[in-house]
Protein backbone atom coordinates (compact mmCIF):
# COMPACT_ATOMS: atom_id res chain seq x y z
CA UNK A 1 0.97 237.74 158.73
CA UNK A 2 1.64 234.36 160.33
CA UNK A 3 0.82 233.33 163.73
CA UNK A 4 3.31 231.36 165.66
CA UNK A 5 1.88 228.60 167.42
CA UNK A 6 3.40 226.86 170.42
CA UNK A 7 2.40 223.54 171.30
CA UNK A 8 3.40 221.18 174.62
CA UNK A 9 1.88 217.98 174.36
CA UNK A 10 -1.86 219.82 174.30
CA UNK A 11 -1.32 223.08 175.92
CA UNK A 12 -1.89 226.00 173.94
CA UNK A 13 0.07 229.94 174.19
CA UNK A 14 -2.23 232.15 173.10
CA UNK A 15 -3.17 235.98 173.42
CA UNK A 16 -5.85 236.97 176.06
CA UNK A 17 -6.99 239.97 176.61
CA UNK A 18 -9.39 242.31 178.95
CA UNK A 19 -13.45 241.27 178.26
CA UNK A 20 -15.44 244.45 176.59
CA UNK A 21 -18.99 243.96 175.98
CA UNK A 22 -20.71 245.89 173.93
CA UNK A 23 -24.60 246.21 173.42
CA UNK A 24 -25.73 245.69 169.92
CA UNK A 25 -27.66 248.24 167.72
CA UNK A 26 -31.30 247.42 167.14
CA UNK A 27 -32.25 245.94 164.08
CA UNK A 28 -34.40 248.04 162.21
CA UNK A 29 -37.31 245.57 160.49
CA UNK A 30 -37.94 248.32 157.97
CA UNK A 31 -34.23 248.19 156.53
CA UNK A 32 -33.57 244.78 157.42
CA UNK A 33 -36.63 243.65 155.51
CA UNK A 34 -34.93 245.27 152.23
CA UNK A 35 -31.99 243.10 152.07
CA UNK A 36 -32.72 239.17 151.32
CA UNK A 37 -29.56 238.63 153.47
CA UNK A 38 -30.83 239.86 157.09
CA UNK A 39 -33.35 238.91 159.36
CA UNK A 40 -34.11 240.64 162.44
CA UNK A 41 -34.73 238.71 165.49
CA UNK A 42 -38.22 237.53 165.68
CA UNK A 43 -40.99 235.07 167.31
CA UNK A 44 -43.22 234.82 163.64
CA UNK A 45 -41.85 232.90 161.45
CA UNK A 46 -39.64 234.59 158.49
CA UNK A 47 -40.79 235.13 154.77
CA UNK A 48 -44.66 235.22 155.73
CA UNK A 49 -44.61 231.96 156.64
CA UNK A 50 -47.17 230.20 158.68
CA UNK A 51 -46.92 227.76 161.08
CA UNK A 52 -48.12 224.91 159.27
CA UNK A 53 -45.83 225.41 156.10
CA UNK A 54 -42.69 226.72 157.87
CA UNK A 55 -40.28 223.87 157.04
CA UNK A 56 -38.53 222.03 159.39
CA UNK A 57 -34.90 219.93 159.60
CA UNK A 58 -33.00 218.15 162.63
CA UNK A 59 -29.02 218.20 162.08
CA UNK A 60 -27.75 215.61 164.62
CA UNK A 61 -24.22 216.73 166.60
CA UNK A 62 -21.72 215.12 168.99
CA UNK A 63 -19.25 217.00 170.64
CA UNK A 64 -15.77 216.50 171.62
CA UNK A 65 -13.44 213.47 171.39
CA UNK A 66 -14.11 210.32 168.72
CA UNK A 67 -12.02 207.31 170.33
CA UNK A 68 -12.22 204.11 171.27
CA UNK A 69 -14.78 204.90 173.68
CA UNK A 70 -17.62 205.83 171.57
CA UNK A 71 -16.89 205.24 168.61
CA UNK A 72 -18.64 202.18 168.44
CA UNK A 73 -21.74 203.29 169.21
CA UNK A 74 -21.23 205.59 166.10
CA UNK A 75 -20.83 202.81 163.73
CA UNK A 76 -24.09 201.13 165.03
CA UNK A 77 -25.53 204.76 164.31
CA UNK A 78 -24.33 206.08 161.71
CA UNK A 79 -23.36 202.66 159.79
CA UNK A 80 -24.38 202.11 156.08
CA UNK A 81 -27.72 200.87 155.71
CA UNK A 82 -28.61 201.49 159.84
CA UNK A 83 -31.08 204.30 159.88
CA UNK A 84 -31.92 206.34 156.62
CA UNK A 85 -33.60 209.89 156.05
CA UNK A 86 -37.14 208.76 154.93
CA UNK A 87 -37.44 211.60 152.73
CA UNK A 88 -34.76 210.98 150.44
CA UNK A 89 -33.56 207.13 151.70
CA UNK A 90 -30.10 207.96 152.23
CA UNK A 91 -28.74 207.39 155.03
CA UNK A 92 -28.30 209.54 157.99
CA UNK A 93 -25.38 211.58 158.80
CA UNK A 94 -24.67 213.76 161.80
CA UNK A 95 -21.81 216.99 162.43
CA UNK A 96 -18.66 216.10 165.02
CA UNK A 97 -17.06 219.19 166.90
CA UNK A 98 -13.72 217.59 167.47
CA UNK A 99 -11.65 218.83 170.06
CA UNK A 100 -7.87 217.55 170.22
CA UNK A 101 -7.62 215.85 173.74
CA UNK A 102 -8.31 212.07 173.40
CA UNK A 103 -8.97 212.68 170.01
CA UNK A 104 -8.34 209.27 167.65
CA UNK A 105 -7.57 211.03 164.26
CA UNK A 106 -8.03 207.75 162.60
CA UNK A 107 -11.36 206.90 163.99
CA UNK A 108 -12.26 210.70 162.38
CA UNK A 109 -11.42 210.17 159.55
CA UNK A 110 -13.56 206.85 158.88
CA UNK A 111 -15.98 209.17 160.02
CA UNK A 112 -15.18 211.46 157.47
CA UNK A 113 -15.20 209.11 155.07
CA UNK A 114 -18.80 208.09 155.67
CA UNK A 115 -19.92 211.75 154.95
CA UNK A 116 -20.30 212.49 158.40
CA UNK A 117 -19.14 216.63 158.71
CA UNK A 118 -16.15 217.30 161.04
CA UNK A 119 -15.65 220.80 162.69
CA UNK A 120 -13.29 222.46 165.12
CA UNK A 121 -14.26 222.71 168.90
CA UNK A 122 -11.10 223.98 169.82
CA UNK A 123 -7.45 222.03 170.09
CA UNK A 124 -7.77 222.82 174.43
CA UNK A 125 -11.30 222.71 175.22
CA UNK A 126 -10.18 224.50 178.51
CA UNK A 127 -12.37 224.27 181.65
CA UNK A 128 -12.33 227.42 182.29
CA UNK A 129 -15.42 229.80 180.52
CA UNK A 130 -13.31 233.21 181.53
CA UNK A 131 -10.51 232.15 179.30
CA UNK A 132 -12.98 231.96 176.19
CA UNK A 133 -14.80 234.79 177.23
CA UNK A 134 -11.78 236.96 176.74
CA UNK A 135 -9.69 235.87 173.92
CA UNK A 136 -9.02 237.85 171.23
CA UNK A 137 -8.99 237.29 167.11
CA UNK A 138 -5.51 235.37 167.62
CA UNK A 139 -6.31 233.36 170.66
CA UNK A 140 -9.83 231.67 168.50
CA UNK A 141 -7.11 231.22 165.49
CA UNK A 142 -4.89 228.85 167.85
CA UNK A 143 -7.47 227.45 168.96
CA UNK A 144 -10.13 226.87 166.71
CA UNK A 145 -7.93 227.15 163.05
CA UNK A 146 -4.84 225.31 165.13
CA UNK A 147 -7.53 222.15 165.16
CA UNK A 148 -8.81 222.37 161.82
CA UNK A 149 -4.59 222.38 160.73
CA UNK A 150 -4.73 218.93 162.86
CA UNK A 151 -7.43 217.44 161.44
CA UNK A 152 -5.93 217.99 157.59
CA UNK A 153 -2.75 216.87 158.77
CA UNK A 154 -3.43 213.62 161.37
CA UNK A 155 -6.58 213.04 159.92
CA UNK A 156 -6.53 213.39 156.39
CA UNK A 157 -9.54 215.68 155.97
CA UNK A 158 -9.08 218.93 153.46
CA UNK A 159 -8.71 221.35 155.15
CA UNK A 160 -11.31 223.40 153.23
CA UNK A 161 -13.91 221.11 154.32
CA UNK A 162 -13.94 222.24 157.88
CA UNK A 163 -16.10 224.97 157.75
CA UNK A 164 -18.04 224.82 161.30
CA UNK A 165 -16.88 225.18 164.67
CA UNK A 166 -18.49 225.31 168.64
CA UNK A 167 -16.85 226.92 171.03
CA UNK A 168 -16.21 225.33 174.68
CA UNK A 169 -18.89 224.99 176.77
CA UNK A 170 -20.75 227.20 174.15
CA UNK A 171 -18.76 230.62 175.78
CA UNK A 172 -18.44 232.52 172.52
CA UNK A 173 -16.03 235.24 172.18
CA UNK A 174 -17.84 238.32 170.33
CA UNK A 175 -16.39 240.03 167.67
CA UNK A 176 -12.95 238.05 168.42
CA UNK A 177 -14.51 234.96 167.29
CA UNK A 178 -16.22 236.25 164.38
CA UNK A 179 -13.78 238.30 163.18
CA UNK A 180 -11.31 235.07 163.30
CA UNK A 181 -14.28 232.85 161.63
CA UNK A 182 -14.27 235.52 158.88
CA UNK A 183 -10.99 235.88 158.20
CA UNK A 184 -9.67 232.20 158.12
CA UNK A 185 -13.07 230.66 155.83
CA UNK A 186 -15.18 228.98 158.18
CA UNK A 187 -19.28 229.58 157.21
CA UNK A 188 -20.70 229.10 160.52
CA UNK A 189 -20.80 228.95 164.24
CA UNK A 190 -22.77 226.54 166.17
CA UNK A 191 -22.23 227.99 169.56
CA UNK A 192 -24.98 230.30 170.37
CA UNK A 193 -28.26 228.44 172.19
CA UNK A 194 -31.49 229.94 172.43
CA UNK A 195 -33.05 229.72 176.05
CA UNK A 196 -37.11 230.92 176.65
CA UNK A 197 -37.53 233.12 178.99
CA UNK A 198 -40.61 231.29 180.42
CA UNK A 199 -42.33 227.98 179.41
CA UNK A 200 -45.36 229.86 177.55
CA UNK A 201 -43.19 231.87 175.59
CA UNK A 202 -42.69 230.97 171.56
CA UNK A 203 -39.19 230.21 170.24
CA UNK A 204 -37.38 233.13 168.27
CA UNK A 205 -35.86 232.00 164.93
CA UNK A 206 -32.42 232.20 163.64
CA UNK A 207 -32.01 235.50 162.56
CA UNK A 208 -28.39 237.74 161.51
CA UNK A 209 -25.83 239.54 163.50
């Protein structure tokens, strides 16, 4: 089924709906450990794993619009030759959540170019957290797949190479988001932070829904 998408200069019809929350079941460690594909939510480190060899990486983001603004100070960063990944000596690259407004599709795509990964942040990026909170499957598709379509067609990136996103202000959307993120081939979501609930207490690690 195709979704018709209306678009006035950057403002965005889409379908809203009443927010339902619904508690999650409890993962069961027992079953969870059987399947190499889940991981219940944890403050050990996963696969027996100690401390000192747990593995660690950094993935360096920016959000929001690449323009004439900053993207200056992205060349000086992310230039060839500038700073390189001791490890393997290539240079660094960092993830952009792109979000329509002031967005310079050209200056993306040099980005792009440079093997810097771009992902959708929405085409919007409303300032208003209610109106993520409640969308539905087809409102995250206009938004979040409506951005990715701009990005393959203004800025010359394949579409199949946008595989992230971030929602606004990092208000997911339950199962309307993820059931849009399935259904329309993006791998991941980069929009759920982790806060302690005190300054003593260890960090949980990622672990499935």
């Amino acid at each position: 089924m195709m979704t018709r998408l209306t678009i006035l200069g950057f403002g965005l019809f889409v379908s809203y709906c009443e927010l339902q929350l619904t508690r999650a079941d409890v993962c069961d460690v027992r079953t969870c450990d059987a399947n190499p594909n889940c991981s219940c939510m944890s403050m050990k480190p996963p696969a027996g794993l100690t401390m000192d060899t747990m593995p660690q990486f950094v993935m360096l983001t920016f959000d929001d619009a690449v323009n004439e603004g900053n993207i200056h100070f992205y060349r000086e960063l992310l230039g060839s030759g500038k700073r390189k990944n001791k490890a393997t000596g290539c240079d660094i690259t960092a993830t952009f959540f792109v979000s329509a407004e002031y967005l310079n599709y050209q200056h993306v795509h040099e980005l792009y170019t440079r093997r810097n990964e771009i992902a959708s942040h929405s085409i919007t990026h409303v300032p208003n957290q209610p109106y993520w909170q409640r969308l539905n499957a087809s409102g995250w598709k206009a938004e979040i797949v409506g951005e990715r379509d701009m990005l393959h067609h203004y800025g010359r990136i394949p579409a199949g190479d946008v595989v992230g996103m971030r929602a606004p202000f990092l208000e997911t959307g339950g199962d309307g988001s993820h059931v849009m993120l399935r259904d329309n081939g993006f791998l991941y979501d980069a929009s759920i932070p982790y806060r302690r609930p005190n300054r003593t207490s260890l960090p949980i690690y990622p672990y499935t829904l």
